[in-house]
Protein backbone atom coordinates (compact mmCIF):
# COMPACT_ATOMS: atom_id res chain seq x y z
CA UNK A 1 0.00 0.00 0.00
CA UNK A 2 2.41 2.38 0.83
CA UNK A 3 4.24 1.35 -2.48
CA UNK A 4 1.64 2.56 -4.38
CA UNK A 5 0.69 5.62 -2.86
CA UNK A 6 4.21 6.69 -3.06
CA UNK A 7 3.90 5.85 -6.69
CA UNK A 8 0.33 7.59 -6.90
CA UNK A 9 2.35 10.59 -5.38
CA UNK A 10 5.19 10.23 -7.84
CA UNK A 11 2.97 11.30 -10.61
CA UNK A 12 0.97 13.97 -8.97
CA UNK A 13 2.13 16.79 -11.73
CA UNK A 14 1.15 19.86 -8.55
CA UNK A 15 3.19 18.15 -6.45
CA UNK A 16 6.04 17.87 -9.18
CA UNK A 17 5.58 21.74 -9.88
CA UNK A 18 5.80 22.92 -5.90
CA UNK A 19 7.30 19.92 -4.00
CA UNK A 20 10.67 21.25 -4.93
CA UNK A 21 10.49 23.92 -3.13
CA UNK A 22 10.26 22.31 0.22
CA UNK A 23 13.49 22.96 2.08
CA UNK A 24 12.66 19.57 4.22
CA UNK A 25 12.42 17.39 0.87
CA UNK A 26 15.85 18.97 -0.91
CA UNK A 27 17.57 17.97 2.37
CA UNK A 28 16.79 14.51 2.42
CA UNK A 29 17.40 14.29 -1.32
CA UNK A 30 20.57 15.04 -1.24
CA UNK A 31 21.62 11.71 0.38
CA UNK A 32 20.79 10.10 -3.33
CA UNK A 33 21.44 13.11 -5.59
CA UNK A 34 24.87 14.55 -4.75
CA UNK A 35 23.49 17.85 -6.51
CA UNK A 36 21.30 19.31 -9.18
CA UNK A 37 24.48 20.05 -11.40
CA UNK A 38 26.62 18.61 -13.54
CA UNK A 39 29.81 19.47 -11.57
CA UNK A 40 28.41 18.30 -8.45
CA UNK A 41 27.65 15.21 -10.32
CA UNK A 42 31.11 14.84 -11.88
CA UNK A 43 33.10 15.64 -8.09
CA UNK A 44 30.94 13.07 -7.13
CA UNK A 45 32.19 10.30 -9.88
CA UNK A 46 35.64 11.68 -8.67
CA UNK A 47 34.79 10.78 -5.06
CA UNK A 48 34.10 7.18 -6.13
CA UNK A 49 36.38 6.98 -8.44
CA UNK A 50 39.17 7.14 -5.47
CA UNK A 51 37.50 3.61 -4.28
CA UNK A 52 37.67 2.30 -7.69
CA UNK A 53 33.72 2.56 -8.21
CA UNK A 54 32.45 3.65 -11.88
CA UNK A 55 29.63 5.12 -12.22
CA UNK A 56 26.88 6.56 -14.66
CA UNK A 57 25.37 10.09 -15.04
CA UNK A 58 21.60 10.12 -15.11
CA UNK A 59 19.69 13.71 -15.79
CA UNK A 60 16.65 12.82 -13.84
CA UNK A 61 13.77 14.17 -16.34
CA UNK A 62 11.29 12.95 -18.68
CA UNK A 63 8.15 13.20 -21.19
CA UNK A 64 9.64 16.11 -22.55
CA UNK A 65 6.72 17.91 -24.53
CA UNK A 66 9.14 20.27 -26.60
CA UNK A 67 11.51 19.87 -29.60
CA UNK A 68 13.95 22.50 -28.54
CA UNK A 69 13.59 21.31 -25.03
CA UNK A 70 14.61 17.61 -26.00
CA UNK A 71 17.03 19.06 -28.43
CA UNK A 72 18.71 21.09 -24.88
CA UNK A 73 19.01 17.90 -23.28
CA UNK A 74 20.56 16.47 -26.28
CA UNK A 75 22.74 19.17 -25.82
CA UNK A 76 22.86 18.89 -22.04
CA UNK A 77 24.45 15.04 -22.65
CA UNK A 78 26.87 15.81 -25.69
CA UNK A 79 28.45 18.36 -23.22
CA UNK A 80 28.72 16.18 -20.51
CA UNK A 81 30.22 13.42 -22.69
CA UNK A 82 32.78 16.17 -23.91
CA UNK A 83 33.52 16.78 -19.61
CA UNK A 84 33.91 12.52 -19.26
CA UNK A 85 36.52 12.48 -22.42
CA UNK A 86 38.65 14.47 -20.08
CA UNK A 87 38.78 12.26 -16.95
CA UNK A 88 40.79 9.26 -16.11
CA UNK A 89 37.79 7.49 -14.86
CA UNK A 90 35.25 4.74 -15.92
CA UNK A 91 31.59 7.01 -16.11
CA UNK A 92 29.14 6.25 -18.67
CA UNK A 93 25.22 8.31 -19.35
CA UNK A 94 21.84 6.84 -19.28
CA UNK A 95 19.26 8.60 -20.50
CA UNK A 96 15.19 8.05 -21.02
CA UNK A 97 13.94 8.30 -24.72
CA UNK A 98 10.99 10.46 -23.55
CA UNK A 99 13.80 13.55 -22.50
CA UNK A 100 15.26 13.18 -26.50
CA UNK A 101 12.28 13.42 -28.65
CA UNK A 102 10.36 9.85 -28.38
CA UNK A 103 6.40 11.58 -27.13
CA UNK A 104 7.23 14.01 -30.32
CA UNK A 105 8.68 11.77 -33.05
CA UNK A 106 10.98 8.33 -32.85
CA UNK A 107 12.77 9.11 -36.01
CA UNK A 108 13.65 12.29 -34.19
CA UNK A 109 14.48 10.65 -30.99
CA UNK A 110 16.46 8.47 -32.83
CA UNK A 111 18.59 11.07 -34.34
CA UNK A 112 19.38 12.29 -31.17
CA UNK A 113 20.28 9.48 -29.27
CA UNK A 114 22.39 8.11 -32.64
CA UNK A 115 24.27 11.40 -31.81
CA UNK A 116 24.79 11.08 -28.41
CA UNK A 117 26.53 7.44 -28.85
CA UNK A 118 28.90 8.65 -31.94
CA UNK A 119 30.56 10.41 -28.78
CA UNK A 120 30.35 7.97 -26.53
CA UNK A 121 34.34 6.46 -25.80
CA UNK A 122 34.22 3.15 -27.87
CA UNK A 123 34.67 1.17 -24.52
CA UNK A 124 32.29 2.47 -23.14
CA UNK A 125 27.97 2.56 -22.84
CA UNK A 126 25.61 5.10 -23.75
CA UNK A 127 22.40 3.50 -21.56
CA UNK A 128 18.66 4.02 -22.61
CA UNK A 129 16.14 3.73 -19.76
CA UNK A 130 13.37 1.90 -19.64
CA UNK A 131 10.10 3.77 -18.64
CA UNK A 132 6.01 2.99 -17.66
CA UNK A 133 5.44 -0.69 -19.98
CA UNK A 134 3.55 1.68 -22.36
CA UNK A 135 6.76 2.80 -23.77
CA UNK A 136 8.44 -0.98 -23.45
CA UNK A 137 8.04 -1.90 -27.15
CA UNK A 138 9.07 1.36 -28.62
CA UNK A 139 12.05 1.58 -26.39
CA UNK A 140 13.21 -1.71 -27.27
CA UNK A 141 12.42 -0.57 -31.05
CA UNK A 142 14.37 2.26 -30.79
CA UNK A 143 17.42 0.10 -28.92
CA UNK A 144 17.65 -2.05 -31.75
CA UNK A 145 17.61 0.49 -35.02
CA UNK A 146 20.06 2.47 -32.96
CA UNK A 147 22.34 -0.55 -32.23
CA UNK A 148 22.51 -0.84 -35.96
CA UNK A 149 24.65 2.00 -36.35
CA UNK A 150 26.15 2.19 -32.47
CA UNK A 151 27.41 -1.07 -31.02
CA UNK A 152 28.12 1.06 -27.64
CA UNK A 153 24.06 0.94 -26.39
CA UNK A 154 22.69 -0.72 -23.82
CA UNK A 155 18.91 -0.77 -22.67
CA UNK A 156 17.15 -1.13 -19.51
CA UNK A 157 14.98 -4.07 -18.43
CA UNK A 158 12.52 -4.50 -15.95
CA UNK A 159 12.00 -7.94 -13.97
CA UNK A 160 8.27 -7.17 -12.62
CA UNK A 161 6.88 -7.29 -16.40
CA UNK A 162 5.46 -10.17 -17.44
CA UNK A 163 6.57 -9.74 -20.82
CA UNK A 164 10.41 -9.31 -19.86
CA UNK A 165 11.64 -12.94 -20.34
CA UNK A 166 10.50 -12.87 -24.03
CA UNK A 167 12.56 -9.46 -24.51
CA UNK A 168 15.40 -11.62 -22.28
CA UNK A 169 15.59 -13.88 -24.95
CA UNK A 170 15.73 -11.83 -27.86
CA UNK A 171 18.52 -9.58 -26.43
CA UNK A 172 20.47 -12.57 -25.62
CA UNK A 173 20.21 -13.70 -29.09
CA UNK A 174 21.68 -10.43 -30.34
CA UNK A 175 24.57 -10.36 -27.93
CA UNK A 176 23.09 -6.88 -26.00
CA UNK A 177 24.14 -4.95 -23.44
CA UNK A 178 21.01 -5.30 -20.53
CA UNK A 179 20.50 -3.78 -17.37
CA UNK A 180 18.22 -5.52 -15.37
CA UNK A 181 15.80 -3.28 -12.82
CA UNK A 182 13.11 -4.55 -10.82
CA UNK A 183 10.84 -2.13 -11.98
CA UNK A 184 9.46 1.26 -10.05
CA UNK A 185 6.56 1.77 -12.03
CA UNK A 186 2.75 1.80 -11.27
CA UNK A 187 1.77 -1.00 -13.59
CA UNK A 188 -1.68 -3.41 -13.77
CA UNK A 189 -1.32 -6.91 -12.36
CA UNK A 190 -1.88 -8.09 -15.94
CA UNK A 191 0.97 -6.48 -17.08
CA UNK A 192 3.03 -7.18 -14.18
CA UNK A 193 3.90 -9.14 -11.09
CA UNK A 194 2.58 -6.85 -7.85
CA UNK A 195 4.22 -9.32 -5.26
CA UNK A 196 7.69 -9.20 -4.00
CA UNK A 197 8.62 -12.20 -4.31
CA UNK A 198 7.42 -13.16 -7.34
CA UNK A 199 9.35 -9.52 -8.46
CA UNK A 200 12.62 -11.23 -6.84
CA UNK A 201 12.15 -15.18 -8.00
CA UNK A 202 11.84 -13.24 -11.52
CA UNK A 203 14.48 -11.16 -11.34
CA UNK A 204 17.01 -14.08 -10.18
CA UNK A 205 15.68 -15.95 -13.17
CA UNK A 206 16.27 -13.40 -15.78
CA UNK A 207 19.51 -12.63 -14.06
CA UNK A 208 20.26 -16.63 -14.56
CA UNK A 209 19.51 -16.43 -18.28
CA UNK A 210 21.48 -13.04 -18.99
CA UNK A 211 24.67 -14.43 -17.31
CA UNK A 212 24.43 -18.02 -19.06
CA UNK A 213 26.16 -19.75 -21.19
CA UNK A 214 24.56 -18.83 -24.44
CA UNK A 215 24.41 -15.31 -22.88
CA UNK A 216 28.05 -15.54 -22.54
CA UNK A 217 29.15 -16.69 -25.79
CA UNK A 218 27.00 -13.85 -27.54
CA UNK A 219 29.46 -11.40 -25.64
CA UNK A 220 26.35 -9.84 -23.49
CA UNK A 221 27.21 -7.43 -20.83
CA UNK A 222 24.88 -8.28 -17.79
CA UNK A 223 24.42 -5.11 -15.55
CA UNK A 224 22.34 -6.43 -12.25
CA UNK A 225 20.78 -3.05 -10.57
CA UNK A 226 19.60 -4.10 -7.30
CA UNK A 227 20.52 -3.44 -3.98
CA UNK A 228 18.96 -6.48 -2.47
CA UNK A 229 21.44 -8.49 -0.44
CA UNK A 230 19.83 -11.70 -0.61
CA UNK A 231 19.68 -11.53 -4.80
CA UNK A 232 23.22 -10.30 -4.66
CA UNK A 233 24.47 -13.55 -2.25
CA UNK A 234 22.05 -15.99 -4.67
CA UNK A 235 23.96 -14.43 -7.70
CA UNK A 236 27.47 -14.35 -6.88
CA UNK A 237 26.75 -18.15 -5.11
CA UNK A 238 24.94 -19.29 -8.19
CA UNK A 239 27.54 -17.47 -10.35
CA UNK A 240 30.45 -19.26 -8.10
CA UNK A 241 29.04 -22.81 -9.03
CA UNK A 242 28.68 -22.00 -12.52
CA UNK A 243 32.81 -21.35 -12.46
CA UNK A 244 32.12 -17.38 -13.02
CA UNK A 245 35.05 -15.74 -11.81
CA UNK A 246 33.67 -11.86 -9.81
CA UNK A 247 35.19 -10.27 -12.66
CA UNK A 248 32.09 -11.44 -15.21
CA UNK A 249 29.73 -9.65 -12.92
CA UNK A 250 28.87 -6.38 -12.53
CA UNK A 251 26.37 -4.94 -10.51
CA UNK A 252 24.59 -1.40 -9.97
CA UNK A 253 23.01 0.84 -7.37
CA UNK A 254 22.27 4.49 -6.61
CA UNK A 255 24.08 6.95 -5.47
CA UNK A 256 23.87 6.63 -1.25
CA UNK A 257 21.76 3.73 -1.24
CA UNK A 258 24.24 0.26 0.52
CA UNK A 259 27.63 2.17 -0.09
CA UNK A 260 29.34 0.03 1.76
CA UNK A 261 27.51 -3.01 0.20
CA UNK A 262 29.41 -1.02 -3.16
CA UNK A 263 32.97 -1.34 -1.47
CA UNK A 264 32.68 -4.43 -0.55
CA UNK A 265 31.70 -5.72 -3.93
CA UNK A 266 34.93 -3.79 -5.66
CA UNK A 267 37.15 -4.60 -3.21
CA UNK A 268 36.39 -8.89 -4.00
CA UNK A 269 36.86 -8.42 -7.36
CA UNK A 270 33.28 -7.54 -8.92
CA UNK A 271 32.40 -4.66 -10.89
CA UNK A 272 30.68 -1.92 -8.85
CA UNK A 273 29.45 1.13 -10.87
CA UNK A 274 27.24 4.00 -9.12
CA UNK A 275 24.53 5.49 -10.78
CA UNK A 276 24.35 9.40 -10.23
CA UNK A 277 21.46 11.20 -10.46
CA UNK A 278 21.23 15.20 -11.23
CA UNK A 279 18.91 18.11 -12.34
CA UNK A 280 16.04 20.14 -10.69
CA UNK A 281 13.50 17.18 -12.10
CA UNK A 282 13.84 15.29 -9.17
CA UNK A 283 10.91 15.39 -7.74
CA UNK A 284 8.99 11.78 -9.32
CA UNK A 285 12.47 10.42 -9.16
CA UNK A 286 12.88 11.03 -5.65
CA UNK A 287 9.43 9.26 -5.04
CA UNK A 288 9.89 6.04 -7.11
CA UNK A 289 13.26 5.68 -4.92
CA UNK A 290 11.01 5.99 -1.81
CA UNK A 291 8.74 2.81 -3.09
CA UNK A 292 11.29 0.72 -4.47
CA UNK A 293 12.57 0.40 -0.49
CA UNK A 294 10.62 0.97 3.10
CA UNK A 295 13.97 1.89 4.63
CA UNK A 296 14.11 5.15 2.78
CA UNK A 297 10.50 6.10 3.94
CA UNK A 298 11.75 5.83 7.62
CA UNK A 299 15.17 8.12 6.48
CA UNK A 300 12.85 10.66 4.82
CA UNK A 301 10.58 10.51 8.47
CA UNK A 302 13.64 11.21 10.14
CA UNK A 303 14.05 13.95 8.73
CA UNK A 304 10.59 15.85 8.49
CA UNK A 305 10.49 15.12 12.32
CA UNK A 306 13.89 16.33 12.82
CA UNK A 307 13.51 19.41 10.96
């Protein structure tokens, strides 16, 4: 229940428009967005990067309405690819095809995102997002002309649709890059499991099929974003009897959400990349973050009573 509300909340477009200007709620951000800037987002990939975390920029926004507003955040993402070229560090982008164009037009969405990866570094990923499951199928459309020109694209997935294992498969088969989410949308129980543990049992199973064999051989990179400890210790065990060495897994989590949990993966071995969230859109994100764990409702409590 209080999932959804927080979700119902998440969506509330007054509450998007004045929430932000609650001194209480930019406080208690701040423990999962280091700022609302791109050089507070950068010092912070410099912060990690002294622990030998990676990490990924995300500017928190979406359903952009406006060609010259998508075509700014184009903009906003070429510089900050420019800014990355110049460090000595391991920090990729994700963005969400609704901030580039894909409400207005997917050939121009497509345009811009094709531009953003011709300046992505060749080792590295240019991530799409996934969003609500009514964009699912034109996200993944959109993934796949783009990956015929860009090899360096990867694309979101999200364990609590029913659908996902089908899209598993066919990303496996084309040797993808795939991050796989749990999923921190409000969706219909027809379109997706409601119950936690039949969002964990499918997440472990995807998980299974993305770092398999076949998976494997196709040259797939696996990114597991979770920060539940008892997926992570079923993972690297499973992974440990399959004769997966830490190095073939990667995992990802927020920004000040199980840091240590983050150190402790790098330091045995496994690759530990941070995803940073930035901007003055933070409002929905903020929420969704709230659902997706109860622990964070009782931080945020903390702090309206301690205010």
């Amino acid at each position: 229940m209080i999932r959804r509300a927080l979700l119902d909340v998440s969506e509330n477009r007054w509450l998007r428009k004045h929430a932000t200007s609650s001194r209480v709620l930019r406080r208690s951000v701040r423990r999962f967005l280091p700022g609302e800037t791109l050089e507070e987002a950068l010092a912070a990939c410099s912060d990690l990067g002294k622990f030998d975390l990676s990490t990924i920029l995300i500017n928190v926004g979406e359903n952009v309405a406006d060609r010259d507003e998508a075509a700014a955040v184009t903009k906003h993402y070429l510089d900050a690819l420019n800014r990355i070229g110049s460090y000595r560090l391991s920090i990729e982008i994700s963005v969400k095809l609704t901030q580039i164009g894909l409400d207005l037009d997917p050939d121009f969405c497509l345009t811009n995102l094709i531009t953003l990866l011709a300046h992505t570094r060749a080792h590295e990923t240019t991530w799409i997002d996934m969003e609500q499951s009514s964009y699912t199928e034109r996200t993944l459309c959109l993934f796949n002309r783009a990956r015929q020109d860009c090899r360096n694209v990867g694309v979101c997935v999200q364990a609590y649709l029913r659908r996902t294992e089908k899209d598993v498969e066919a990303l496996i088969a084309t040797g993808a890059a795939v991050r796989l989410v749990k999923g921190a949308y409000n969706e219909p129980t027809e379109i997706a499991f409601s119950r936690k543990r039949e969002v964990d049992e499918s997440y472990f199973r995807l998980a299974k099929k993305l770092l398999g064999k076949e998976a494997r051989r196709n040259g797939v990179r696996t990114a597991l974003a979770t920060h539940d400890r008892n997926l992570i210790n079923r993972l690297t065990a499973w992974a440990g009897s399959e004769g997966m060495t830490p190095k073939e897994l990667e995992f990802q989590m927020l920004y000040g959400i199980q840091r240590a949990l983050q150190l402790q993966l790098a330091e045995k071995g496994y690759g530990s990349r941070v995803l940073i969230s930035y901007g003055n859109f933070w409002f929905p994100w903020f929420m969704r973050r709230l659902a997706e764990r109860p622990a964070n409702v009782l931080f945020l409590a903390r702090n309206l009573f301690s205010w």
